[in-house]
Structures are given as C-alpha cells and as structure tokens.
C-alpha atoms as a PDB file:
ATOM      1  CA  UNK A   1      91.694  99.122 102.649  1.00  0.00           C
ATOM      2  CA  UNK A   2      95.654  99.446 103.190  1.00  0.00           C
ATOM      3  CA  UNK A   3      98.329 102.166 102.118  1.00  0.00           C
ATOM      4  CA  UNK A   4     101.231 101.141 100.448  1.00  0.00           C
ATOM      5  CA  UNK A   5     103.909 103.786  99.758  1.00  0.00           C
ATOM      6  CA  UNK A   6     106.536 102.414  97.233  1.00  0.00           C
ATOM      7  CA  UNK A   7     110.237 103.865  96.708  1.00  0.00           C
ATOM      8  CA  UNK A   8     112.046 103.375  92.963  1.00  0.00           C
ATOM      9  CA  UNK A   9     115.682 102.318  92.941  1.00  0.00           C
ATOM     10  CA  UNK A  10     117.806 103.302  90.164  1.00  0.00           C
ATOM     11  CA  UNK A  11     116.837 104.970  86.473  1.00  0.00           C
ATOM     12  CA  UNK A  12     114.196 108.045  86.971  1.00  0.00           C
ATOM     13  CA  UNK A  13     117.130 110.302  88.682  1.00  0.00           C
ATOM     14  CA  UNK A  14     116.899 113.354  87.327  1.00  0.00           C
ATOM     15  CA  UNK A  15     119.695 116.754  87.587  1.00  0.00           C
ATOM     16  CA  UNK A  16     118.699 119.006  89.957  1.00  0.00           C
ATOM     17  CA  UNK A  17     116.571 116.408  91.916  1.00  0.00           C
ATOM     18  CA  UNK A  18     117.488 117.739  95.353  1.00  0.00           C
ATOM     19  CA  UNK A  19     116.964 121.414  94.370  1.00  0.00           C
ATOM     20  CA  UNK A  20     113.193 120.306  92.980  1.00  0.00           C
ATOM     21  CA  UNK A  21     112.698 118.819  97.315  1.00  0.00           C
ATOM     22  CA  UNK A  22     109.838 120.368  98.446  1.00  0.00           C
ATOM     23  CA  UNK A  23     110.863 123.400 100.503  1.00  0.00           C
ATOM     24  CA  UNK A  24     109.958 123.832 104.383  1.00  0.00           C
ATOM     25  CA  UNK A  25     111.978 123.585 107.369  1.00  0.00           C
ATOM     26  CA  UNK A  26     112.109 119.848 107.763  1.00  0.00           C
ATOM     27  CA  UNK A  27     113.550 119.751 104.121  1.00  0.00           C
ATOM     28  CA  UNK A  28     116.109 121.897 104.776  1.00  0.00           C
ATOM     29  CA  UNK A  29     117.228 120.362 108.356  1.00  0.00           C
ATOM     30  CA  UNK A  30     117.600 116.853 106.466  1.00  0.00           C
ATOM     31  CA  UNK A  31     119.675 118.520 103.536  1.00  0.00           C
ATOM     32  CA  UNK A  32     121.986 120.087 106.620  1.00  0.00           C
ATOM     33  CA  UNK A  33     122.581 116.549 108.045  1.00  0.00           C
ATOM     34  CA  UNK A  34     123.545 115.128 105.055  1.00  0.00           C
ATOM     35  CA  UNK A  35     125.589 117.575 104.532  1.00  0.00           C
ATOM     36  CA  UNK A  36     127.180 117.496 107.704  1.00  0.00           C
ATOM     37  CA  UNK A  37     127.343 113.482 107.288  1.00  0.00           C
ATOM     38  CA  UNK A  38     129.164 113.676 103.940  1.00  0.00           C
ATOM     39  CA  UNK A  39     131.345 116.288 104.770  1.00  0.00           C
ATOM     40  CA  UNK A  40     130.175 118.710 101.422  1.00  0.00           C
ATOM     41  CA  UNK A  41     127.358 120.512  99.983  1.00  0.00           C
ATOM     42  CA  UNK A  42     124.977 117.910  99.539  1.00  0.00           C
ATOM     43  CA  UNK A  43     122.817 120.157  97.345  1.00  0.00           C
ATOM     44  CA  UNK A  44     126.232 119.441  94.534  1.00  0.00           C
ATOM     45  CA  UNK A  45     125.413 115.856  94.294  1.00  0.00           C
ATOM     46  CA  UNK A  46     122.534 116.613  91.820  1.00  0.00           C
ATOM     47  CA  UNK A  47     124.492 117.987  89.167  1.00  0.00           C
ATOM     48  CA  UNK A  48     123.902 116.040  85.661  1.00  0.00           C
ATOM     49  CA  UNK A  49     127.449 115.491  86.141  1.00  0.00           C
ATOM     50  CA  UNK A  50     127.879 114.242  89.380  1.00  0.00           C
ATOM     51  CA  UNK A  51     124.663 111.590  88.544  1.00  0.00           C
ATOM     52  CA  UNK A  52     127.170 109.282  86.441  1.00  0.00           C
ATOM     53  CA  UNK A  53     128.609 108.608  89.976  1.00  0.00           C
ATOM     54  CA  UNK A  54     126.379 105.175  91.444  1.00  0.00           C
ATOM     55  CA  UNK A  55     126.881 107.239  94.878  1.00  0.00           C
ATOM     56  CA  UNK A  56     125.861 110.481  94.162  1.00  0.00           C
ATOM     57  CA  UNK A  57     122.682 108.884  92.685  1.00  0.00           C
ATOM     58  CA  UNK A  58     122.071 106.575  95.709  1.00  0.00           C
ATOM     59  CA  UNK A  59     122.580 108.998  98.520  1.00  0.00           C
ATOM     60  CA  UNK A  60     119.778 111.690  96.286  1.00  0.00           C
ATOM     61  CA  UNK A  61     117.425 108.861  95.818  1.00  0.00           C
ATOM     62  CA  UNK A  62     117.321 107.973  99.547  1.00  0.00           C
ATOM     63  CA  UNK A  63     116.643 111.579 100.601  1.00  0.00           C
ATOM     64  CA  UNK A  64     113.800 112.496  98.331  1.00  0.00           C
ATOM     65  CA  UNK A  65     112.436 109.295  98.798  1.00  0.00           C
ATOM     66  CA  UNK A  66     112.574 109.932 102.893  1.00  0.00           C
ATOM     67  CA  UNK A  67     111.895 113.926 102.106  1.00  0.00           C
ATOM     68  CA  UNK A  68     108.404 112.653 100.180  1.00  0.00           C
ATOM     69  CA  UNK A  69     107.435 110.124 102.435  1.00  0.00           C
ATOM     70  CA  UNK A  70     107.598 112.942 105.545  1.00  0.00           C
ATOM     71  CA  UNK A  71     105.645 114.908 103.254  1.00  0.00           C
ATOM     72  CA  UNK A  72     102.684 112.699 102.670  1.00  0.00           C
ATOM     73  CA  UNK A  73     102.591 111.574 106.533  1.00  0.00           C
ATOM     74  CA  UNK A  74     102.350 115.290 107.183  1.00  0.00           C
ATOM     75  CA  UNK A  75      99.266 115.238 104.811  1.00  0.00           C
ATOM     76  CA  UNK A  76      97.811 112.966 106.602  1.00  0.00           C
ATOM     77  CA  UNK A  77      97.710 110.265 104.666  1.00  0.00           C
ATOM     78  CA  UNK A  78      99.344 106.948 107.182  1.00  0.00           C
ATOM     79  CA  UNK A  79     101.238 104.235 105.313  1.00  0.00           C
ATOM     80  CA  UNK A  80     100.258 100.285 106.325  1.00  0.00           C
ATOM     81  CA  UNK A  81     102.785  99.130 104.238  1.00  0.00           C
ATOM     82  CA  UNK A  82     106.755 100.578 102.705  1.00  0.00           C
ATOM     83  CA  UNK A  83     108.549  98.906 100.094  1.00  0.00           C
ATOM     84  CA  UNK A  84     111.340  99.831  97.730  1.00  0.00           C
ATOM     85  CA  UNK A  85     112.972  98.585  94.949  1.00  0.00           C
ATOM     86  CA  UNK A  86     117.069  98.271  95.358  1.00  0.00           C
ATOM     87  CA  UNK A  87     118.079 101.738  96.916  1.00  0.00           C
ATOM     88  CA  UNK A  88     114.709 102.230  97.119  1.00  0.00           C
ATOM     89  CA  UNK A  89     114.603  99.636 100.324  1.00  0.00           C
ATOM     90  CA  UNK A  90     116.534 102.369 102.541  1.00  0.00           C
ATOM     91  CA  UNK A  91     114.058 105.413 102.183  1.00  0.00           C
ATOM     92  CA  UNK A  92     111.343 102.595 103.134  1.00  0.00           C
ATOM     93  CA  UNK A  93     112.697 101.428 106.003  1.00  0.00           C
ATOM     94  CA  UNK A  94     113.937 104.578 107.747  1.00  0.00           C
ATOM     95  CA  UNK A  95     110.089 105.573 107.008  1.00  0.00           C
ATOM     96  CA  UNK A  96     108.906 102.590 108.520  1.00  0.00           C
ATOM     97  CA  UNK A  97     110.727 103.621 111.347  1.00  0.00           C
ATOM     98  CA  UNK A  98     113.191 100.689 111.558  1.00  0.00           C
ATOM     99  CA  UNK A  99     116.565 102.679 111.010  1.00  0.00           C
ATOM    100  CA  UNK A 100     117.488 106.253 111.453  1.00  0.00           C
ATOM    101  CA  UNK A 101     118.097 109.023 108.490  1.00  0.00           C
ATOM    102  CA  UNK A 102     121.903 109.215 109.835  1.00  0.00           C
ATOM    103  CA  UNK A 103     122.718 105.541 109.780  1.00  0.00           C
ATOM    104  CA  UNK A 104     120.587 105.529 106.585  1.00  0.00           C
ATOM    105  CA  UNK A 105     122.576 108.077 105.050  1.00  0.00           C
ATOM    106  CA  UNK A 106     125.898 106.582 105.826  1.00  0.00           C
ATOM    107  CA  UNK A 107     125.266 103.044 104.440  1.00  0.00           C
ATOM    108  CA  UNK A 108     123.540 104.411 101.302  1.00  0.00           C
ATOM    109  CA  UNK A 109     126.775 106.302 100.707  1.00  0.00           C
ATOM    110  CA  UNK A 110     128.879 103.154 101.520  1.00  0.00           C
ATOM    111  CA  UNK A 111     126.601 100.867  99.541  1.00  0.00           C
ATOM    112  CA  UNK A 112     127.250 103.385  96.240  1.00  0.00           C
ATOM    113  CA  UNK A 113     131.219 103.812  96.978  1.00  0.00           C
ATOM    114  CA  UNK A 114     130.947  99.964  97.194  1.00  0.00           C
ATOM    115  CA  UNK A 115     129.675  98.846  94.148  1.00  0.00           C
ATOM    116  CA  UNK A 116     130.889 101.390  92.451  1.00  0.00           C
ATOM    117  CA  UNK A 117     134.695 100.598  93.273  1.00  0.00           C
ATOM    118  CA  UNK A 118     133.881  96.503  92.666  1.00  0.00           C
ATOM    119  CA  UNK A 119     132.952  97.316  88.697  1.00  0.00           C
ATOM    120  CA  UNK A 120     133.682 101.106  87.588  1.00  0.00           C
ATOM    121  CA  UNK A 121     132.794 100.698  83.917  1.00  0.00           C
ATOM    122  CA  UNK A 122     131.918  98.171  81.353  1.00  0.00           C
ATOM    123  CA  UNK A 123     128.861  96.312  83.598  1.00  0.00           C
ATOM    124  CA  UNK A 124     125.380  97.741  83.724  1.00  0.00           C
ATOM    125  CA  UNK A 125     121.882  97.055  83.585  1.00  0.00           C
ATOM    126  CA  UNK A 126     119.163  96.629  81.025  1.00  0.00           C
ATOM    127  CA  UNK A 127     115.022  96.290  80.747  1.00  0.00           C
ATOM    128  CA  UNK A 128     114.053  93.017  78.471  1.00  0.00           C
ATOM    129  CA  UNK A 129     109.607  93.341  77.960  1.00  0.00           C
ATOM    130  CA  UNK A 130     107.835  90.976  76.024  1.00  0.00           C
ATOM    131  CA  UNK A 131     109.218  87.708  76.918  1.00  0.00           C
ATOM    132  CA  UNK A 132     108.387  85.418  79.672  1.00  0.00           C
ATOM    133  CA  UNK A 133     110.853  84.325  82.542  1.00  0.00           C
ATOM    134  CA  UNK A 134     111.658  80.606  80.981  1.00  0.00           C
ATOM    135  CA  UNK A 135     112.524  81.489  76.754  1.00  0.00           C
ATOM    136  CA  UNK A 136     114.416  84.663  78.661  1.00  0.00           C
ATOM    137  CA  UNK A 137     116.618  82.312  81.776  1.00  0.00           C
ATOM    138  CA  UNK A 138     117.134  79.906  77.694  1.00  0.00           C
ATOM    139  CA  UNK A 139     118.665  82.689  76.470  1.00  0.00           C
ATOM    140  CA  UNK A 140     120.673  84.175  79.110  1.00  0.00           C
ATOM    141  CA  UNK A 141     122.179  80.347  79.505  1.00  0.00           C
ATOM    142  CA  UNK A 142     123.598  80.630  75.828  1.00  0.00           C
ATOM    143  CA  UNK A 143     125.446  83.585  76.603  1.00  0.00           C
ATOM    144  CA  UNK A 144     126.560  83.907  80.259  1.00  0.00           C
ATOM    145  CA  UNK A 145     130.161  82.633  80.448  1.00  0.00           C
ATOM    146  CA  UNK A 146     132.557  83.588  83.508  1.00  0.00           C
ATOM    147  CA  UNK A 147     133.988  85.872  81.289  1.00  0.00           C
ATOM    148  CA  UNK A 148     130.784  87.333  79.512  1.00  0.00           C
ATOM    149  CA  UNK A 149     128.929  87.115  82.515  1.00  0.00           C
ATOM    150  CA  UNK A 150     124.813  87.873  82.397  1.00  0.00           C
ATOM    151  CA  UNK A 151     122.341  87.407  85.136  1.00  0.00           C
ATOM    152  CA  UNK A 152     118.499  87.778  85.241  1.00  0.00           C
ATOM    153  CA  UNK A 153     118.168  90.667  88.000  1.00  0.00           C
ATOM    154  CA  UNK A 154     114.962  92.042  88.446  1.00  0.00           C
ATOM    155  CA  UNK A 155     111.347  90.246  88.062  1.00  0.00           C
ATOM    156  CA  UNK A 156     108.992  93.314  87.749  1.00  0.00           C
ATOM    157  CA  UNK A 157     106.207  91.088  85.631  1.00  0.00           C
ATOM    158  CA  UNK A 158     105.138  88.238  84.178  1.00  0.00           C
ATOM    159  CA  UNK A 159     106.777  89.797  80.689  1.00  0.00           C
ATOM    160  CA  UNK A 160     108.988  93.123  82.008  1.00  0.00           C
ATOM    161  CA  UNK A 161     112.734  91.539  83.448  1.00  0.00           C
ATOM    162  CA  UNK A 162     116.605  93.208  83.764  1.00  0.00           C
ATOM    163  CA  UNK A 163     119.345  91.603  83.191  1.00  0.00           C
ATOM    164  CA  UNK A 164     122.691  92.518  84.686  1.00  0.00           C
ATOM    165  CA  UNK A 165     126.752  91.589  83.206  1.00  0.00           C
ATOM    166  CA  UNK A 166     129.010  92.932  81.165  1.00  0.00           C
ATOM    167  CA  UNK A 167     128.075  94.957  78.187  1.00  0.00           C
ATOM    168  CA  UNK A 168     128.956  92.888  75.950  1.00  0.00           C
ATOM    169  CA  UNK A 169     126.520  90.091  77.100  1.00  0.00           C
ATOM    170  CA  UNK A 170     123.855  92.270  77.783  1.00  0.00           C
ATOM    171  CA  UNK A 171     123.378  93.533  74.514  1.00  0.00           C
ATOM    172  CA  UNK A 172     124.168  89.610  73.195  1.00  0.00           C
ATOM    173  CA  UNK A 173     121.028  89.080  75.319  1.00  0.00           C
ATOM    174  CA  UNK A 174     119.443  91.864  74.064  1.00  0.00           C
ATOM    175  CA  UNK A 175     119.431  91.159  70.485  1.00  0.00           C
ATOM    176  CA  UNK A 176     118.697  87.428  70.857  1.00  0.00           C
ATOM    177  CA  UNK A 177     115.958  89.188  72.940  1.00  0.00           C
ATOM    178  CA  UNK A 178     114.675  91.027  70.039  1.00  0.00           C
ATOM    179  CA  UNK A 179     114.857  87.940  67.564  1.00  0.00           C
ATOM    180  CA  UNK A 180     112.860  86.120  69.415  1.00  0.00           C
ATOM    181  CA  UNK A 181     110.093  88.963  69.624  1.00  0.00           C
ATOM    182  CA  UNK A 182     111.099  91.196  72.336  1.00  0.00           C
ATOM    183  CA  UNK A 183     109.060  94.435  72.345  1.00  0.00           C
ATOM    184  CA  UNK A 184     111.330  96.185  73.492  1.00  0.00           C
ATOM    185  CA  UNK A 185     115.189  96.233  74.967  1.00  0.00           C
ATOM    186  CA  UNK A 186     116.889  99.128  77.021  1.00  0.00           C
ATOM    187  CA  UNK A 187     119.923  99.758  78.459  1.00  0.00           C
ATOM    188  CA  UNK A 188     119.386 101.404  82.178  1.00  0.00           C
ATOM    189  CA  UNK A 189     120.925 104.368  83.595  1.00  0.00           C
ATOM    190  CA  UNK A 190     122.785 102.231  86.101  1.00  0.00           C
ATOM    191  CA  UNK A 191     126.665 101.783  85.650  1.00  0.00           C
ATOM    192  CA  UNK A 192     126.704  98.787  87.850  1.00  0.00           C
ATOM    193  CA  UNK A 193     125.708  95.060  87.647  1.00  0.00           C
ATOM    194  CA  UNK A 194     122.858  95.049  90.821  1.00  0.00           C
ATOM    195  CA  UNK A 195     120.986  92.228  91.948  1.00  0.00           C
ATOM    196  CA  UNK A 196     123.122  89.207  90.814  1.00  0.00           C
ATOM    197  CA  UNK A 197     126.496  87.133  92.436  1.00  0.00           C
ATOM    198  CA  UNK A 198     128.931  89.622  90.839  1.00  0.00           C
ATOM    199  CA  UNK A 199     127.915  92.108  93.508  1.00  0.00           C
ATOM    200  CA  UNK A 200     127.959  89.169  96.338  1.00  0.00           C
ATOM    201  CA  UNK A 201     131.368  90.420  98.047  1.00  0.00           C
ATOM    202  CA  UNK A 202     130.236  94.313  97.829  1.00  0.00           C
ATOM    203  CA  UNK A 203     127.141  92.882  99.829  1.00  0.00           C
ATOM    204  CA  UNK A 204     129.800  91.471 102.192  1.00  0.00           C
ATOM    205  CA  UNK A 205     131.035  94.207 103.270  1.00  0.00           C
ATOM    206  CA  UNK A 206     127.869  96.553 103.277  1.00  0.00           C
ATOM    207  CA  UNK A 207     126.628  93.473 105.788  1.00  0.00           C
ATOM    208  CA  UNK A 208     129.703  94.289 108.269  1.00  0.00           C
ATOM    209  CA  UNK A 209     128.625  97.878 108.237  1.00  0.00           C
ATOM    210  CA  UNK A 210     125.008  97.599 108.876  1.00  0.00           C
ATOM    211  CA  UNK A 211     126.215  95.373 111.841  1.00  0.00           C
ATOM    212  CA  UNK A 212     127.125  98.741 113.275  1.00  0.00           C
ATOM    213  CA  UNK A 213     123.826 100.593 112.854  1.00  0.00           C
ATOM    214  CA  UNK A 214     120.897 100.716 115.159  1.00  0.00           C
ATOM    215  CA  UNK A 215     117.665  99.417 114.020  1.00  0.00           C
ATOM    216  CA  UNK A 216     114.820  98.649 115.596  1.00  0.00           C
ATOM    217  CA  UNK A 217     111.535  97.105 114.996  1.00  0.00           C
ATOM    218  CA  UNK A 218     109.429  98.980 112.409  1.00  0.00           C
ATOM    219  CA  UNK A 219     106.212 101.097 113.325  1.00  0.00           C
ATOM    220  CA  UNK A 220     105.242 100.332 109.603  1.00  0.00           C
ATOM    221  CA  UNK A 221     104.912  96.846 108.056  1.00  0.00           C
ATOM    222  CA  UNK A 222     108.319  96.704 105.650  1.00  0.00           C
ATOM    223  CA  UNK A 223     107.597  94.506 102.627  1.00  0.00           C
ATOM    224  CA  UNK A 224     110.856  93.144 101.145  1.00  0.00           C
ATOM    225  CA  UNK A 225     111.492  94.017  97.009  1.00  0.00           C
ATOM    226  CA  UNK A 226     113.803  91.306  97.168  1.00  0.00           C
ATOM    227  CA  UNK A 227     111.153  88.548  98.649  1.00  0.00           C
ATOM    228  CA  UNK A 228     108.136  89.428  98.293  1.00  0.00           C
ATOM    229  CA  UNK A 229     108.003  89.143 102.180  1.00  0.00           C
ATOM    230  CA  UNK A 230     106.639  91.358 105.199  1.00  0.00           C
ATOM    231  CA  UNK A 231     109.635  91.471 108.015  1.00  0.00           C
ATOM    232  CA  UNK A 232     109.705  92.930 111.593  1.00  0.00           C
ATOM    233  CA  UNK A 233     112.281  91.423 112.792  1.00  0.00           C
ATOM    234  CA  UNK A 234     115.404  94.325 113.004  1.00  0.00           C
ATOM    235  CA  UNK A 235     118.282  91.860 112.055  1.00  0.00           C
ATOM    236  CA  UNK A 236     116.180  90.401 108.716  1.00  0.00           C
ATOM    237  CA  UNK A 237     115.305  93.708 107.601  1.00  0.00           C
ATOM    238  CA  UNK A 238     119.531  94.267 108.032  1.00  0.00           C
ATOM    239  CA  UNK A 239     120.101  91.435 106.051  1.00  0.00           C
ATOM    240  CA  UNK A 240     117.390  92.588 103.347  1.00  0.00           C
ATOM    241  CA  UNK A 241     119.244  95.892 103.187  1.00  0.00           C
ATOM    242  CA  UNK A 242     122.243  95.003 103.070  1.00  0.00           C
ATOM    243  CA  UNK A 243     122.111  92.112 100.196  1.00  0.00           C
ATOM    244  CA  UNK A 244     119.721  93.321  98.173  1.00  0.00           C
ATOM    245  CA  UNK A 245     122.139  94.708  95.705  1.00  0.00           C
ATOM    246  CA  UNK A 246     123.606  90.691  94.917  1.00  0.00           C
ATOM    247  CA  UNK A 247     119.734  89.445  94.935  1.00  0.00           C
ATOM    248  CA  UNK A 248     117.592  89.306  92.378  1.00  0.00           C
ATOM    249  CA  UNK A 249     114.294  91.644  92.763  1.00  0.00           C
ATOM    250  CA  UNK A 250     110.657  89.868  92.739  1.00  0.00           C
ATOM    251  CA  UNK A 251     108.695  92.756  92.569  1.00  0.00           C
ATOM    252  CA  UNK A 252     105.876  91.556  91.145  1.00  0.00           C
ATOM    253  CA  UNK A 253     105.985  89.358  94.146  1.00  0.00           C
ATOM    254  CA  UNK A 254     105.884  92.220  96.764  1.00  0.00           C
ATOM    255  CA  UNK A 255     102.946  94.038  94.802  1.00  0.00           C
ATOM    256  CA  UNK A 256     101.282  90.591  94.768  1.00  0.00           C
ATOM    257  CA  UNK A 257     101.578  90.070  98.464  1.00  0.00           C
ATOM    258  CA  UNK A 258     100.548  93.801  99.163  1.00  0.00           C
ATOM    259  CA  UNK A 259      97.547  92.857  97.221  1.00  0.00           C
ATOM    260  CA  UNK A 260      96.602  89.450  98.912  1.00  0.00           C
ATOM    261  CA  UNK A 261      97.157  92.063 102.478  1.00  0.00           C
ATOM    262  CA  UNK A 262      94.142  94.741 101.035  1.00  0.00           C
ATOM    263  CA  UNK A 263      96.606  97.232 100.146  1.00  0.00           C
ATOM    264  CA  UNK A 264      94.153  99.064  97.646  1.00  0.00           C
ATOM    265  CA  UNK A 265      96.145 102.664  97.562  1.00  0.00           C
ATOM    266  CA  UNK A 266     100.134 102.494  96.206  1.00  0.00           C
ATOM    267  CA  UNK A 267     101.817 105.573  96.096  1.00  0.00           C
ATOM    268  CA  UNK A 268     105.150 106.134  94.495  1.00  0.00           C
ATOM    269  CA  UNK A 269     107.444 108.692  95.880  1.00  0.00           C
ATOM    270  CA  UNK A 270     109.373 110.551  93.700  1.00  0.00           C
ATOM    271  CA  UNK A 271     111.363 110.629  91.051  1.00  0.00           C
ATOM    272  CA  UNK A 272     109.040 108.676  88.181  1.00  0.00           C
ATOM    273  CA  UNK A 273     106.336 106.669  87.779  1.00  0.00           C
ATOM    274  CA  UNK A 274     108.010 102.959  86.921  1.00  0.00           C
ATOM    275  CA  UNK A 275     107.139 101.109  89.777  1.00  0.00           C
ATOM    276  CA  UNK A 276     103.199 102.594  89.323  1.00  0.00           C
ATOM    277  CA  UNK A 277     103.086 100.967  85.722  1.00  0.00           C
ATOM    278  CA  UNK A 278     104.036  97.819  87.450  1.00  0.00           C
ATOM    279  CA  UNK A 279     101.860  97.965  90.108  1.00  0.00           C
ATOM    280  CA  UNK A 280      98.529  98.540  88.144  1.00  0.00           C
ATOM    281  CA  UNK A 281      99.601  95.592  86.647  1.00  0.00           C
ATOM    282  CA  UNK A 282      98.613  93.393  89.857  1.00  0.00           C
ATOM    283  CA  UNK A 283      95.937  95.940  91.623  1.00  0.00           C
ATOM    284  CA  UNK A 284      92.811  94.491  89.647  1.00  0.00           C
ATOM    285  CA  UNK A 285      91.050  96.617  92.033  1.00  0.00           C
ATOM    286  CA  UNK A 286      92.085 100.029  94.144  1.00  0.00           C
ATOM    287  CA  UNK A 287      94.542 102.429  92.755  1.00  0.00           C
ATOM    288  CA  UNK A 288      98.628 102.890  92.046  1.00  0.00           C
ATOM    289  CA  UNK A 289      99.159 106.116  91.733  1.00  0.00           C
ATOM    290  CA  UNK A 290     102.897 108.218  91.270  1.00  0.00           C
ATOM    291  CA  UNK A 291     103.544 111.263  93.424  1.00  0.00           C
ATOM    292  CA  UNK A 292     105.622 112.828  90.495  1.00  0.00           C
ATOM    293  CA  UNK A 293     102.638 113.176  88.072  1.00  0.00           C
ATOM    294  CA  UNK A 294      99.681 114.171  90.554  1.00  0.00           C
ATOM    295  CA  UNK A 295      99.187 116.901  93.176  1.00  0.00           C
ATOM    296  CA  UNK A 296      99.628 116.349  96.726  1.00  0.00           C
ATOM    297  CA  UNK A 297      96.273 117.164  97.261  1.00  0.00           C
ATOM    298  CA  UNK A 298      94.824 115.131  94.699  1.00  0.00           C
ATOM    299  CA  UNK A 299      96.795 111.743  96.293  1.00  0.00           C
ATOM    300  CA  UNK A 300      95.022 112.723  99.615  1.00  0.00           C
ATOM    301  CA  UNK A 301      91.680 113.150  98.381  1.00  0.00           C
ATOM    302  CA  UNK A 302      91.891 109.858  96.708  1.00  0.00           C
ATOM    303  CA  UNK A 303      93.325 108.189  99.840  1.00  0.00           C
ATOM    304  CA  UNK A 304      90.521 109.467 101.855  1.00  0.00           C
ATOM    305  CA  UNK A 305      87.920 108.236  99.172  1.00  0.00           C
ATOM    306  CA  UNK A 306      89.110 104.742  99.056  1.00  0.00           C
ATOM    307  CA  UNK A 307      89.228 104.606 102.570  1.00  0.00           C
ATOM    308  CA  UNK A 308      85.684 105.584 103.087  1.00  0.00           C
ATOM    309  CA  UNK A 309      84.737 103.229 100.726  1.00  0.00           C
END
C-alpha cells in the first residue's frame, strides 16, 4: 500500500488561515522567511480582506499546504506520492523535494500578481455537477464567443467540472446547465479565469521565471493535476508548474493513476476537504481522508493500519 498526500488549489481559503498553522518552531521559521521574502508581515495576508487578492490567497495556500505536509512527515507518516490541484502543485513539489520553500515562495507570489494583473475583475470560476463532459463541452460551444469567452477548466469527475470566462458566460453556462438537469451550479471563490488559453501569456511569463529557480529531481514521486502523470524529470515538473494555470485540470485522472500505482491512503492537507470527496470517488478500496476534519493522530493510526494490512 502507497501514501498519497494531496494539496487543494483555490476555494476552501479561509481568514485567519495562517494564524490557525500549527505552532512550533519550524512553523514559525517558515512564516519569518516569507516574511523576509515578501518584504511584510506575512501573518497580514490572511485577513478576510486581503483574501479577495488572487496573491494573498496563493502565497497562504502554498505555506499551509508545505507547513502540513512537514507536519505529517514529522508524524511519521512517509508520502509515496504528492499531488496538487492548481496552486496546490507548488506545496507538492517543494514537499517532494524538487524545489525549495524560497524559490517556491517567490513564484507563487509572481504566479498570483500575474494572473491577477492579466484579468482584475469580471472573469472567474464556477463548479457545474450533474452533467457529463460531452452535453457540458455542447453547451459551452453555444455560448463561448471571443468576446463572451467560456472554457471547460477542471475535470474532477465523471459528473463534477469548472468552467472558466467571463461572468457573463459563466452564468449563461450555468443556467443552460441547470435546464438541462444540473444538480447543482456555483460560482467559486476565485477572481480569475485558471486553467484555460486566456491565462496562456500569464503562463508565459511565470515559465521565464521558473527558468531561474533551482530544482532538482524529487525524493517523492510528483503526480501531475494537470496530466494525470508521474514526472521526475526537474525541467517537466517546471513546465507542469509553471502552465498549469492555462491547462485544464484532469484530476480524476491523477486519483485514477494513484490508484492503478496502490496508493490506498490520500491525505488532504489543509484548508477543506474537496479534493477528499473526489478522491473516494475513485478509491473503491483504501481510504481518502482530509487533514482539516480528523486529528493528527487519528490520520497516523490509520496510516499505520493500512499499511500493516
């Protein structure tokens, strides 16, 4: 049996994330770096306020998610596999050990300051469950137009998709969605259009950056969201990292493959539980299991359970 540990991208940020870390020295030597790095209080970028900024959410989603990660290692419990979803992607591969917390740190905040300058308001995205992927791509063909643009972004299941455009077309989408028996529609709490072309020249120039950065081959197999695909190799893993905000996600993919590889333990780091519900959805057997709603404790108890099974 294999450990997977999973990081989510954008949506469960909560205020006051960074303040709810888990306290100990390590904690507290990562929140000085960043600080340092950034050049300000990094403990400010949690406000409910300073969350509407893409950034300010990136950068605190990449250091609990690398904060956790430490945490559970520390517990003992020793990942096979890392994948994340979106921002998620950079907390997984600094813990698989192919790029440094610094260099992490500094594209995350790039990434964020990039697609946040390409579309500041009006673009988004939004959760579509209860169709399938063909009567969905129909529907997003009747309304995508270069000026009401619309893109299928993210394929988390076989009936659970986002879409990402304008907010206009999403919610066109949306509602022909809903006609055509959509259980449910949402509008995310992402103020940028990720994982389609519109974010292609952003991408660009996150690409350029990473070119600068040291990274190295990973201690930890790194399982792309984007692909679906295991990658050792330092410069693909760059690429993944880097473009993953103008490709669409295949997660469902990625939990698949983890499968078909014995992964039998998936553990989310926090914030929320999301990318859990999705996983069950493909573990027929083991367990996927969210750090956010269980005990430390209780996640290593399982983990040495199943692995004595």
């Amino acid at each position: 049996m294999k450990i997977l540990l999973t990081f989510p991208g954008q949506g469960p940020q909560v205020p006051g994330m960074l303040h709810q870390l888990p306290e100990g020295e390590e904690t507290r030597n990562l929140l000085d770096r960043a600080t340092a790095i950034l050049g300000e209080p990094v403990l400010g970028w949690d406000s409910a306020e300073a969350l509407k900024s893409t950034r300010a959410v990136q950068v605190c989603l990449y250091i609990a998610g690398v904060v956790y990660a430490r945490r559970v290692r520390r517990a003992g419990i020793h990942a096979d596999f890392v994948s994340g979803l979106s921002i998620g992607a950079f907390p997984a591969a600094v813990s698989a050990g192919a790029l440094g917390f610094d260099d992490g740190l500094r594209l995350v905040a790039l990434r964020g300051e990039l697609m946040e300058r390409a579309y500041p308001d009006g673009y988004g995205l939004s959760a579509i469950t209860g169709l399938l992927q063909r009567p969905l791509e129909q529907l997003i063909a009747r309304v995508h137009w270069p000026d009401n643009p619309v893109y299928l972004a993210n394929l988390n299941a076989e009936d659970q998709f986002v879409i990402a455009g304008s907010e206009r077309a999403m919610e066109q989408v949306c509602a022909l969605a809903r006609e055509q028996g959509a259980g449910r529609t949402q509008r995310l709490a992402v103020a940028v259009p990720s994982h389609c072309e519109l974010l292609k020249q952003p991408a660009m120039e996150l690409a350029a950056a990473m070119a600068k950065a040291s990274l190295r081959r990973p201690d930890i197999a790194y399982l792309s969201g984007s692909t679906g695909r295991v990658l050792w190799q330092p410069d693909r893993i760059a690429d993944d990292l880097a473009m993953n905000m103008s490709r669409p996600v295949h997660w469902q993919d990625a939990m698949v493959s983890a499968y078909e590889r014995d992964v039998r333990l998936a553990i989310e780091m926090p914030p929320g539980a999301v990318l859990t519900g999705l996983t069950k959805r493909v573990m027929e057997q083991g367990e996927a299991i969210a750090l956010s709603q269980h005990s430390l404790a209780l996640v290593t108890a399982l983990a040495g359970r199943l692995l004595r099974q």
